[in-house]
PDB file of N, CA and C in Angstrom:
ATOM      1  N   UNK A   1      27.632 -21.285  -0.310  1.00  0.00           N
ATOM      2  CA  UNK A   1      28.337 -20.331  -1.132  1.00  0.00           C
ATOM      3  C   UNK A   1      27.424 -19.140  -1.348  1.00  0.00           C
ATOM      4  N   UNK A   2      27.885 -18.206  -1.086  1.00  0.00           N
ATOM      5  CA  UNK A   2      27.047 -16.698  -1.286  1.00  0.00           C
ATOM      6  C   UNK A   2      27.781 -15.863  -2.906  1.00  0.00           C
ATOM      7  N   UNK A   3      26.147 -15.085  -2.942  1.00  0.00           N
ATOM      8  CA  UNK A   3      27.090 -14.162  -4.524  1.00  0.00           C
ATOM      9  C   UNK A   3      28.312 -13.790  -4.477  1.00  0.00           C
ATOM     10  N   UNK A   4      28.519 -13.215  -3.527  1.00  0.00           N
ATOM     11  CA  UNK A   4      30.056 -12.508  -3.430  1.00  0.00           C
ATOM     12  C   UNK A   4      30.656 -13.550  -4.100  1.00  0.00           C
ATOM     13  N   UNK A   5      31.112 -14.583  -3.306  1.00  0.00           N
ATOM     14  CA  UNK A   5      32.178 -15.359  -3.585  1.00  0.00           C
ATOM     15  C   UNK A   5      32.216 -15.684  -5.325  1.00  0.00           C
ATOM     16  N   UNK A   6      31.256 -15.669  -6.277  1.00  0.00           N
ATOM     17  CA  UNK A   6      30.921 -16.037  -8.092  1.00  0.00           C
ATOM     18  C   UNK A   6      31.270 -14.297  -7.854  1.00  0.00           C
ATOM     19  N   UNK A   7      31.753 -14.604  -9.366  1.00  0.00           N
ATOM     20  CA  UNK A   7      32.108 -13.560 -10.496  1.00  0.00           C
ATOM     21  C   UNK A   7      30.444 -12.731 -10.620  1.00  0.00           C
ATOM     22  N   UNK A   8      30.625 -11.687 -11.060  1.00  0.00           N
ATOM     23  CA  UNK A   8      29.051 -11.389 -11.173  1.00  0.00           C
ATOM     24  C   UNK A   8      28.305 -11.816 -11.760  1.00  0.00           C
ATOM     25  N   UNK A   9      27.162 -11.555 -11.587  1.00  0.00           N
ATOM     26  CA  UNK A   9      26.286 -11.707 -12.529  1.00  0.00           C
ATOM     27  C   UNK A   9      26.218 -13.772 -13.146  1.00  0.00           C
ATOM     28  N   UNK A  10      27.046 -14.078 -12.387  1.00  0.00           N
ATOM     29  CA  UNK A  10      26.826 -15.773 -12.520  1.00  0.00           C
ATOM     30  C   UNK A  10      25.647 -16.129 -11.052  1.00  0.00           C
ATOM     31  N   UNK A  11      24.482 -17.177 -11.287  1.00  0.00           N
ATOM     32  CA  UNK A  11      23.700 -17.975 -10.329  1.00  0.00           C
ATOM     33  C   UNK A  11      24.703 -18.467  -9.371  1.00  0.00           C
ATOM     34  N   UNK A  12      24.316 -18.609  -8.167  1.00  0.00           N
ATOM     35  CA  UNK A  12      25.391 -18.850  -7.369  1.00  0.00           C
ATOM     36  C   UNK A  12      24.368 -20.323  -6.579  1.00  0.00           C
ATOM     37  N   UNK A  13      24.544 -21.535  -6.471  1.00  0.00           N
ATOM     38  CA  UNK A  13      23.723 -22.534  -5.939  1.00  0.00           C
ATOM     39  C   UNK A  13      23.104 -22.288  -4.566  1.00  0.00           C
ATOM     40  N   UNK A  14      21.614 -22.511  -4.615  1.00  0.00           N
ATOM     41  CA  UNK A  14      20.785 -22.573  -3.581  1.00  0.00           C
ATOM     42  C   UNK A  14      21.169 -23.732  -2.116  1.00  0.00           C
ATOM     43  N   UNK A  15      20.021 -23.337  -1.017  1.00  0.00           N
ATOM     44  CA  UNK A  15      20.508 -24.163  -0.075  1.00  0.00           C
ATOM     45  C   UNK A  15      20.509 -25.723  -0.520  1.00  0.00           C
ATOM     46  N   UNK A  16      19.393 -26.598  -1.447  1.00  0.00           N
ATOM     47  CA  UNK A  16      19.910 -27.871  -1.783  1.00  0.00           C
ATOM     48  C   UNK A  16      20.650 -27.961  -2.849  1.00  0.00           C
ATOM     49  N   UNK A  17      20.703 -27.308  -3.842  1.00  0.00           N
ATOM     50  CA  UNK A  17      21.474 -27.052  -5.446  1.00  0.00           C
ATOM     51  C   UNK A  17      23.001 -26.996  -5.424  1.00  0.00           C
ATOM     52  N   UNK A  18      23.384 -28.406  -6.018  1.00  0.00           N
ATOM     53  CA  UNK A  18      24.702 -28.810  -6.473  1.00  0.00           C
ATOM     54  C   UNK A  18      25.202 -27.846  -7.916  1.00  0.00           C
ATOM     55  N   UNK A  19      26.605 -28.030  -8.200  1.00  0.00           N
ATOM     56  CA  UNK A  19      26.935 -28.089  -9.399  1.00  0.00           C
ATOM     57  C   UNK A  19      27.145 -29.454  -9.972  1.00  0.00           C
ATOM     58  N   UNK A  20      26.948 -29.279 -10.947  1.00  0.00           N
ATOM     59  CA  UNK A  20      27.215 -31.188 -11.597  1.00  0.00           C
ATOM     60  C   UNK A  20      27.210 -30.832 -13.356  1.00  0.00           C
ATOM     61  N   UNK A  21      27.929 -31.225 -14.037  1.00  0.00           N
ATOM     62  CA  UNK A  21      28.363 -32.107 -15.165  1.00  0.00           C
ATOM     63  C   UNK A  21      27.315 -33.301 -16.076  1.00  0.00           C
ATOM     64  N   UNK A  22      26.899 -32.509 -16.764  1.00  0.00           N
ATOM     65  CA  UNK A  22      25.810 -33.953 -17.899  1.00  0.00           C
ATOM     66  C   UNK A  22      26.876 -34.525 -18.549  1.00  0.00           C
ATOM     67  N   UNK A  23      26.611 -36.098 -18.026  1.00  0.00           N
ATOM     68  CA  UNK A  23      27.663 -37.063 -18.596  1.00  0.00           C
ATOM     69  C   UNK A  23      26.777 -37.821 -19.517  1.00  0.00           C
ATOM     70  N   UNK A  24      25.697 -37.711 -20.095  1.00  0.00           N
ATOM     71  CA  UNK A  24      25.104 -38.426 -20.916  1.00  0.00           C
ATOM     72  C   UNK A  24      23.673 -38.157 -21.078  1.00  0.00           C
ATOM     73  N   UNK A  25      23.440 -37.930 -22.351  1.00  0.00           N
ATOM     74  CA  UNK A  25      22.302 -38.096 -22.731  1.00  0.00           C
ATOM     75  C   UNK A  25      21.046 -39.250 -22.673  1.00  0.00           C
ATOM     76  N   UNK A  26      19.951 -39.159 -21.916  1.00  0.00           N
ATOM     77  CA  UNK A  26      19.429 -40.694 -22.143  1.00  0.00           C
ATOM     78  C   UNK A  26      18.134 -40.611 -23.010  1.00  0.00           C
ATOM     79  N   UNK A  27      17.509 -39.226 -23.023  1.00  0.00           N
ATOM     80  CA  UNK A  27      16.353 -39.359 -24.127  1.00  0.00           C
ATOM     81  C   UNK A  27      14.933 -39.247 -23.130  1.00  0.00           C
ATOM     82  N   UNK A  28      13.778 -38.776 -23.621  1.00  0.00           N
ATOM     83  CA  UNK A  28      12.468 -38.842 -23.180  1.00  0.00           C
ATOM     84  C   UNK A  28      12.991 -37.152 -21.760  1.00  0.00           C
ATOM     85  N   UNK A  29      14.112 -36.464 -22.144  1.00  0.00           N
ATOM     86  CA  UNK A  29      14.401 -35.535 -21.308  1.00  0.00           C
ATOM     87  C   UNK A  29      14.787 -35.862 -20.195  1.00  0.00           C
ATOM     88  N   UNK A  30      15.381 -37.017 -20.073  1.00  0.00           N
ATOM     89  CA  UNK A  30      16.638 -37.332 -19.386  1.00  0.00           C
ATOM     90  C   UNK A  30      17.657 -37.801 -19.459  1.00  0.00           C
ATOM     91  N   UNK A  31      18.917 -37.177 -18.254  1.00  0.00           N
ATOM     92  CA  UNK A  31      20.218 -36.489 -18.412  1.00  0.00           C
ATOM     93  C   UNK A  31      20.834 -37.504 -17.201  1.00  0.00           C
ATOM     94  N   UNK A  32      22.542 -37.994 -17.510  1.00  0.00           N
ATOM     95  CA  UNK A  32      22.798 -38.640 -16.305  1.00  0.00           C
ATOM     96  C   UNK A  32      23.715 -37.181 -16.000  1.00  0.00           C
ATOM     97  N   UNK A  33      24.068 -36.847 -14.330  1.00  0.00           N
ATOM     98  CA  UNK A  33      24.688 -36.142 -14.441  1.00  0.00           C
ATOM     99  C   UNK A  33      26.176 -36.320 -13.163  1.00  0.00           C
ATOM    100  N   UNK A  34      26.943 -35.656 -13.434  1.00  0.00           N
ATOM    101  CA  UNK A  34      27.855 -36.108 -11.846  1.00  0.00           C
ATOM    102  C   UNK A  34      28.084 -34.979 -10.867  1.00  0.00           C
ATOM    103  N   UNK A  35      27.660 -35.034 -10.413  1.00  0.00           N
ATOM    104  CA  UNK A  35      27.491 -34.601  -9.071  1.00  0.00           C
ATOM    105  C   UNK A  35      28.943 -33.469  -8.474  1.00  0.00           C
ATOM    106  N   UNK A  36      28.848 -32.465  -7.475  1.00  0.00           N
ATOM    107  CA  UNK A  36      29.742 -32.209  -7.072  1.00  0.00           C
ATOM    108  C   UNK A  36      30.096 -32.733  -5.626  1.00  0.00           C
ATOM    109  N   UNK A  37      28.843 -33.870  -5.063  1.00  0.00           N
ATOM    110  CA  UNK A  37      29.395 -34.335  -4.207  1.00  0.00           C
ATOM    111  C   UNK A  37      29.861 -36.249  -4.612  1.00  0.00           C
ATOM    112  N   UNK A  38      30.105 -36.001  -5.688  1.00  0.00           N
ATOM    113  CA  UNK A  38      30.602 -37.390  -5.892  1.00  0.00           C
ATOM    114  C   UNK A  38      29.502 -38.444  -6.935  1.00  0.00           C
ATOM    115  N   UNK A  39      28.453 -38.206  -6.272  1.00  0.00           N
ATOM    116  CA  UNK A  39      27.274 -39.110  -6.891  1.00  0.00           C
ATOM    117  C   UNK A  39      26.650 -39.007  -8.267  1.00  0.00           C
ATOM    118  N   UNK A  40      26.485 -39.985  -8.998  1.00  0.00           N
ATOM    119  CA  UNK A  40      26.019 -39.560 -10.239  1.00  0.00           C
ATOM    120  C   UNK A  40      24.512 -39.948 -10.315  1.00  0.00           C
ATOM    121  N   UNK A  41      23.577 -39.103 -10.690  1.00  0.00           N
ATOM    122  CA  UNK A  41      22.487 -38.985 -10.643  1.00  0.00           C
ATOM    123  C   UNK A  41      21.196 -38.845 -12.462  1.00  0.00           C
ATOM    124  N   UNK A  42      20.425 -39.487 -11.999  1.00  0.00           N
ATOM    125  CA  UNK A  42      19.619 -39.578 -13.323  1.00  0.00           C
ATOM    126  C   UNK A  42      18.667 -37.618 -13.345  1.00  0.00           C
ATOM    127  N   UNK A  43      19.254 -36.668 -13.834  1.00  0.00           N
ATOM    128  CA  UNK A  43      18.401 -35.672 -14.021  1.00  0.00           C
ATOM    129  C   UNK A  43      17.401 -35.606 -14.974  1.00  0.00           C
ATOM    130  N   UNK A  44      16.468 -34.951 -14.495  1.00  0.00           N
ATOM    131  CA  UNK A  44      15.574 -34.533 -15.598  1.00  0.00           C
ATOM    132  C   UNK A  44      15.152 -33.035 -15.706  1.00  0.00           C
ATOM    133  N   UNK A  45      15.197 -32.761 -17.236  1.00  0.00           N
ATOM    134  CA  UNK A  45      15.239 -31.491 -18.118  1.00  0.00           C
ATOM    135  C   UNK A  45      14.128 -30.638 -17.672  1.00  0.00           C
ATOM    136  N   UNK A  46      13.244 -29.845 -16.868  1.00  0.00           N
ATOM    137  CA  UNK A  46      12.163 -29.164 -16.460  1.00  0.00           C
ATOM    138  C   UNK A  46      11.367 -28.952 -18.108  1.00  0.00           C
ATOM    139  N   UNK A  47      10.166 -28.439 -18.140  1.00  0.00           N
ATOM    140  CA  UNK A  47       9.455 -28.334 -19.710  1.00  0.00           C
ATOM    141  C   UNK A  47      10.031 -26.855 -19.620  1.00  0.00           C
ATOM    142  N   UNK A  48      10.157 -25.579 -18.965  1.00  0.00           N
ATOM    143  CA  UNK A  48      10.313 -24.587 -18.498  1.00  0.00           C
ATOM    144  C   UNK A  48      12.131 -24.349 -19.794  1.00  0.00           C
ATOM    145  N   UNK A  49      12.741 -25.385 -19.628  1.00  0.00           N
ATOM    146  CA  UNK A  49      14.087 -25.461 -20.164  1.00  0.00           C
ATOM    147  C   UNK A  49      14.226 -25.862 -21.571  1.00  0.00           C
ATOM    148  N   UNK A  50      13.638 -26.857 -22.090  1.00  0.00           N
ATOM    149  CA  UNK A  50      13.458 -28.014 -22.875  1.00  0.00           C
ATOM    150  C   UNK A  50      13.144 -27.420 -24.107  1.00  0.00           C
ATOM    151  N   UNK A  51      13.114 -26.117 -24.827  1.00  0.00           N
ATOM    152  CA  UNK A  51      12.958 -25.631 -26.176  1.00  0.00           C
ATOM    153  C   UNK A  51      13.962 -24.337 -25.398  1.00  0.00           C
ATOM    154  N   UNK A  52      14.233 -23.279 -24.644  1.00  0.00           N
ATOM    155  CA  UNK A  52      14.842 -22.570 -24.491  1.00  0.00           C
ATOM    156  C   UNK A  52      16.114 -22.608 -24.319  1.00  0.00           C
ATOM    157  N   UNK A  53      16.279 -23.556 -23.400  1.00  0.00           N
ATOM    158  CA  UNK A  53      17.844 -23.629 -22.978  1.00  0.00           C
ATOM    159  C   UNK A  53      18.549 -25.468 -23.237  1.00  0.00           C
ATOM    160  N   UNK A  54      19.290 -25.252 -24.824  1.00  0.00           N
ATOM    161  CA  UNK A  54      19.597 -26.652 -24.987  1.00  0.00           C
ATOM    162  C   UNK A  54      20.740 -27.412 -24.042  1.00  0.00           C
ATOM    163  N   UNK A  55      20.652 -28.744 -23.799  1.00  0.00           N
ATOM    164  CA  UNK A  55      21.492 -29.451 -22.965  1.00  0.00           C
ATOM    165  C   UNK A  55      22.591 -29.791 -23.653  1.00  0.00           C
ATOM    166  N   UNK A  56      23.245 -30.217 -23.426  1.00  0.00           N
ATOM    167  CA  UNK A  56      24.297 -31.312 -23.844  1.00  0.00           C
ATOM    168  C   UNK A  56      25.400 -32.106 -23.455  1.00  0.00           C
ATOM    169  N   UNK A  57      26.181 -32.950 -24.054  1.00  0.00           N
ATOM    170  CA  UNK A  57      27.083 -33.479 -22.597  1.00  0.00           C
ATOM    171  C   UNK A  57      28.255 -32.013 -22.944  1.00  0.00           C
ATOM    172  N   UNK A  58      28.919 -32.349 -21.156  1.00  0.00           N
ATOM    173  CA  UNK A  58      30.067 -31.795 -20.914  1.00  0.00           C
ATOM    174  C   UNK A  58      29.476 -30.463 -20.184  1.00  0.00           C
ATOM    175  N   UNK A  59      27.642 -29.999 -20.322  1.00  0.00           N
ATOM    176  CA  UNK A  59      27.904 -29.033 -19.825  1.00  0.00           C
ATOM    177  C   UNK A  59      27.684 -28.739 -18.183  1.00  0.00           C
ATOM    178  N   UNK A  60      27.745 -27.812 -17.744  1.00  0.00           N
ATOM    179  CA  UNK A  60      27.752 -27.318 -16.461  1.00  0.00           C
ATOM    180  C   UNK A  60      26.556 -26.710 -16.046  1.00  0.00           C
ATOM    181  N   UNK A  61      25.668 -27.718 -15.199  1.00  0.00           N
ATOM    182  CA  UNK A  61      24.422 -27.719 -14.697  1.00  0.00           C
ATOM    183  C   UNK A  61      24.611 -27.190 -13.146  1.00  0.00           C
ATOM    184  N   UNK A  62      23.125 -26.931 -12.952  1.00  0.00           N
ATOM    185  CA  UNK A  62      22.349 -26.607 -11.210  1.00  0.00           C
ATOM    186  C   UNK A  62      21.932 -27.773 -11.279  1.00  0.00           C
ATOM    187  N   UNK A  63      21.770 -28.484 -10.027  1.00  0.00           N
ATOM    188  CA  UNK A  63      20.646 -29.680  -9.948  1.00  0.00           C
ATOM    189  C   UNK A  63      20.128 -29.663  -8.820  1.00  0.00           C
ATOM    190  N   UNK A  64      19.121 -30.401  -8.478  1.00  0.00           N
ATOM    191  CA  UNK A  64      18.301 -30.246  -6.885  1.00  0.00           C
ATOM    192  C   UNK A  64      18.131 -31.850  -6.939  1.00  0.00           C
ATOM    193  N   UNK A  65      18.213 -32.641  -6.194  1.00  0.00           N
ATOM    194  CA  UNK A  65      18.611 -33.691  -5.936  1.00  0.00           C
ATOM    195  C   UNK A  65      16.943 -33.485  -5.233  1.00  0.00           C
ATOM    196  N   UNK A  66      16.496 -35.108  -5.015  1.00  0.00           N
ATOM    197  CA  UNK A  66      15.265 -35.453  -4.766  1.00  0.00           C
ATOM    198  C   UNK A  66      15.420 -35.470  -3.177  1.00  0.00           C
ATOM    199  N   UNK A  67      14.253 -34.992  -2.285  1.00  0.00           N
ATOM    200  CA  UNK A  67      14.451 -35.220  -1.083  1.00  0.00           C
ATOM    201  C   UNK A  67      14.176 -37.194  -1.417  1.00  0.00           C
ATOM    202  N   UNK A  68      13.639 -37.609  -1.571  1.00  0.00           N
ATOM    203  CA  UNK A  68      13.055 -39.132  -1.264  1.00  0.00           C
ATOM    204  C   UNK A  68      13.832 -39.880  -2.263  1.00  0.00           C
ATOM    205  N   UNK A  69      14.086 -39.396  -3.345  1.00  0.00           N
ATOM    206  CA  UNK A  69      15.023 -40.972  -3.987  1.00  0.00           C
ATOM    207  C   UNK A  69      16.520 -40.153  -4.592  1.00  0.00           C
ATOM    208  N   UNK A  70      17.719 -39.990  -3.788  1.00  0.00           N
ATOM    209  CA  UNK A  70      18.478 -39.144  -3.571  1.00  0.00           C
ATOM    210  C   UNK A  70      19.059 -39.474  -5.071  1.00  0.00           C
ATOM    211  N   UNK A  71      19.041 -40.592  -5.995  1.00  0.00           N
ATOM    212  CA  UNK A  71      19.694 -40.784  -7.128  1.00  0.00           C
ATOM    213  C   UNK A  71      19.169 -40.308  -7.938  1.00  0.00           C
ATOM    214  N   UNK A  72      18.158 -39.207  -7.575  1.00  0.00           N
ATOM    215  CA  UNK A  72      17.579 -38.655  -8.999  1.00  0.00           C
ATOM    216  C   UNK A  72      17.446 -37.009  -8.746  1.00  0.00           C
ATOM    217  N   UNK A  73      17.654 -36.121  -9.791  1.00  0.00           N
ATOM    218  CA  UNK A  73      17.777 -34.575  -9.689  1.00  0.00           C
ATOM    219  C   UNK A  73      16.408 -33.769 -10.510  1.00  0.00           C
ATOM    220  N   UNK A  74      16.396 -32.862 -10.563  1.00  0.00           N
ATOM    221  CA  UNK A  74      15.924 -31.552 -11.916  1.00  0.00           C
ATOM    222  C   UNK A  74      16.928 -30.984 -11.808  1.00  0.00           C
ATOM    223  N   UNK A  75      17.186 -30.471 -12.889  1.00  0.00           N
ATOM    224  CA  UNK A  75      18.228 -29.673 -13.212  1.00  0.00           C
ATOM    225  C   UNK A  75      17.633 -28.474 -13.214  1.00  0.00           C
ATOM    226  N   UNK A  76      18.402 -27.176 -12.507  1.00  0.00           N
ATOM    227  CA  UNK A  76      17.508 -25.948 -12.496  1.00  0.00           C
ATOM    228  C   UNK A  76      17.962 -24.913 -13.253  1.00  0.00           C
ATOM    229  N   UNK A  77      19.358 -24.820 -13.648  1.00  0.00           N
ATOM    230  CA  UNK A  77      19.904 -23.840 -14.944  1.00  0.00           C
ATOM    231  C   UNK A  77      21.203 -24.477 -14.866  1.00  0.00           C
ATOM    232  N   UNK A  78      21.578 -23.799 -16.260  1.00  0.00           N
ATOM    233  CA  UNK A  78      22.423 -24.113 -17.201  1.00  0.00           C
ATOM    234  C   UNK A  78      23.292 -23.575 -17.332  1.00  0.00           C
ATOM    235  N   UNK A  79      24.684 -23.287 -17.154  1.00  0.00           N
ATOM    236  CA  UNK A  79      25.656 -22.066 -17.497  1.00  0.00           C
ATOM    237  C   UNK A  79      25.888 -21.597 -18.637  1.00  0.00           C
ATOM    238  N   UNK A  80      26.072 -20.859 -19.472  1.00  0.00           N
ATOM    239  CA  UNK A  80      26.471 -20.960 -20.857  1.00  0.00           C
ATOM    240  C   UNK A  80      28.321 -20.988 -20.650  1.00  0.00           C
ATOM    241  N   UNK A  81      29.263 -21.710 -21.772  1.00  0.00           N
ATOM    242  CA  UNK A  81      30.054 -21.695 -21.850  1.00  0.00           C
ATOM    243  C   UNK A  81      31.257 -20.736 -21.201  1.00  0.00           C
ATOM    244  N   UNK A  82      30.861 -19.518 -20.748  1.00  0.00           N
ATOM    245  CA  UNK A  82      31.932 -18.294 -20.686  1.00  0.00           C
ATOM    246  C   UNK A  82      31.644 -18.257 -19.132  1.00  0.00           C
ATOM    247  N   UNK A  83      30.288 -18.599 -18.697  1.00  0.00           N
ATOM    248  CA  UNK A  83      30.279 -18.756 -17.258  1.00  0.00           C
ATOM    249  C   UNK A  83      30.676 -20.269 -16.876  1.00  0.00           C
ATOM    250  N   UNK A  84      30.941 -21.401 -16.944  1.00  0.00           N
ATOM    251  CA  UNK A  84      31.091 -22.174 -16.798  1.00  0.00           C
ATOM    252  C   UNK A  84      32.947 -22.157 -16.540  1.00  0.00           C
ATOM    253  N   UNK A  85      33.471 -21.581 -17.835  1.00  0.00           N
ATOM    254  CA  UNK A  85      35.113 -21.459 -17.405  1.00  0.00           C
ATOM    255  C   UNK A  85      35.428 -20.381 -16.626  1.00  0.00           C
ATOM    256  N   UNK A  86      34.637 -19.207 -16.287  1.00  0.00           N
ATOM    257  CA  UNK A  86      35.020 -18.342 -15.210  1.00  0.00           C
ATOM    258  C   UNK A  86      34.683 -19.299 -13.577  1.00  0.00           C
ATOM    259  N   UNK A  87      33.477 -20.017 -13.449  1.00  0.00           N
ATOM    260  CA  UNK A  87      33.608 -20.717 -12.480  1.00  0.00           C
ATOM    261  C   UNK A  87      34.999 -21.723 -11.986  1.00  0.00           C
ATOM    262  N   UNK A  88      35.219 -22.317 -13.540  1.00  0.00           N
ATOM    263  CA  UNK A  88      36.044 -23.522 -13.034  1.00  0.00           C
ATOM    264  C   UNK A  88      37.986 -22.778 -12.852  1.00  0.00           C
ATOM    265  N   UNK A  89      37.471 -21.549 -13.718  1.00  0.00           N
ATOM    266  CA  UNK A  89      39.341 -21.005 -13.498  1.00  0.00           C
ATOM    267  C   UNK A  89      39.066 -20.170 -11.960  1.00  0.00           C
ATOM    268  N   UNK A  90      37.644 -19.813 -11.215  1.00  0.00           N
ATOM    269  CA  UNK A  90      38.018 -19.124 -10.005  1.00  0.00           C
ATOM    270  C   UNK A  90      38.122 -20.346  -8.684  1.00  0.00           C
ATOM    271  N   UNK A  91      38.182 -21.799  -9.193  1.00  0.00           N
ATOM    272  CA  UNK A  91      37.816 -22.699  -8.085  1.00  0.00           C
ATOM    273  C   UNK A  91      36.478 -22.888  -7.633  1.00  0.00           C
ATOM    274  N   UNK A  92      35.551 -22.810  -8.239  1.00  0.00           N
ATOM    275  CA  UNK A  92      34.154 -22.844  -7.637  1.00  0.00           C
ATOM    276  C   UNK A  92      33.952 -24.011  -7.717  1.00  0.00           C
ATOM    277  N   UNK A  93      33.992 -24.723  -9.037  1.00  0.00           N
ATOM    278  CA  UNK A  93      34.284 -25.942  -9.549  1.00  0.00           C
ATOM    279  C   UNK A  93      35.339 -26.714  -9.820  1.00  0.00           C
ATOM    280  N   UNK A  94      35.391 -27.671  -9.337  1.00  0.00           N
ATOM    281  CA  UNK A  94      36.267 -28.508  -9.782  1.00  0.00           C
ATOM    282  C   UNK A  94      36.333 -29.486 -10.471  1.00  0.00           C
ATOM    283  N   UNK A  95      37.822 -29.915 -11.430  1.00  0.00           N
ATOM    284  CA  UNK A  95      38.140 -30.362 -12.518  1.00  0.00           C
ATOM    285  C   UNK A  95      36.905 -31.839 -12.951  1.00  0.00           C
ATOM    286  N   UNK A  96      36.729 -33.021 -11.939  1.00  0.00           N
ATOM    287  CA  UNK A  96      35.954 -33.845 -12.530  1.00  0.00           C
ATOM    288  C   UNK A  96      33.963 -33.467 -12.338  1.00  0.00           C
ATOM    289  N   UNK A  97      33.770 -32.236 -12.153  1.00  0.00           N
ATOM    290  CA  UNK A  97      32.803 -31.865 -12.336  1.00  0.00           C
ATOM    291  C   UNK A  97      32.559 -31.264 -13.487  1.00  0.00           C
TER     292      UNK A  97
END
C-alpha cells in the first residue's frame, strides 16, 4: 500500500508492518493483538511509546511481526481515533481488525 492510496497525512504500513487491533491488555507492556492477516499475536509496547502514546483495547495499531518467532510483534504507531475511522470508512481496514 503506498501514501496515495491513505487519506493524508495518515502512516501508511511499511514493507513488513501490518494493521492489527489490541485485543487485550496483558501487563509488564504487553499487548495481544489481531492481526490483519488473520493471526493473533503477543505485541510489545516499544519504551519510545510507553509514557507518550497510551494503548488500549480496541485500538488501531502498526505492528512488525518477528522475523524468527512469527507469533510475536512491536507495535510501531498508534492511530489516534479520527485516523483510525477515516481508515476503516475508506476500506483500508477491515471490520474484524
Amino acid at each position: 500500500m503506498s501514501n496515495d492510496d491513505l487519506p493524508e497525512g495518515i502512516r501508511a504500513p511499511e514493507d513488513d508492518e501490518l494493521f492489527a487491533e489490541v485485543v487485550e491488555m496483558l501487563g509488564a507492556n504487553r499487548v495481544t493483538v489481531r492481526c490483519a492477516d488473520g493471526e493473533e499475536r503477543t505485541a510489545r509496547i516499544p519504551g519510545r511509546m510507553r509514557k507518550r502514546d497510551w494503548i488500549r483495547e480496541g485500538d488501531l495499531v502498526l505492528v512488525s511481526p518477528w522475523d524468527w518467532q512469527d507469533e510475536k510483534a512491536d507495535i510501531e504507531h498508534r492511530y489516534e481515533n479520527r485516523e483510525a475511522e477515516q481508515l476503516r470508512e475508506g476500506g483500508h481496514v477491515t471490520g474484524n481488525v
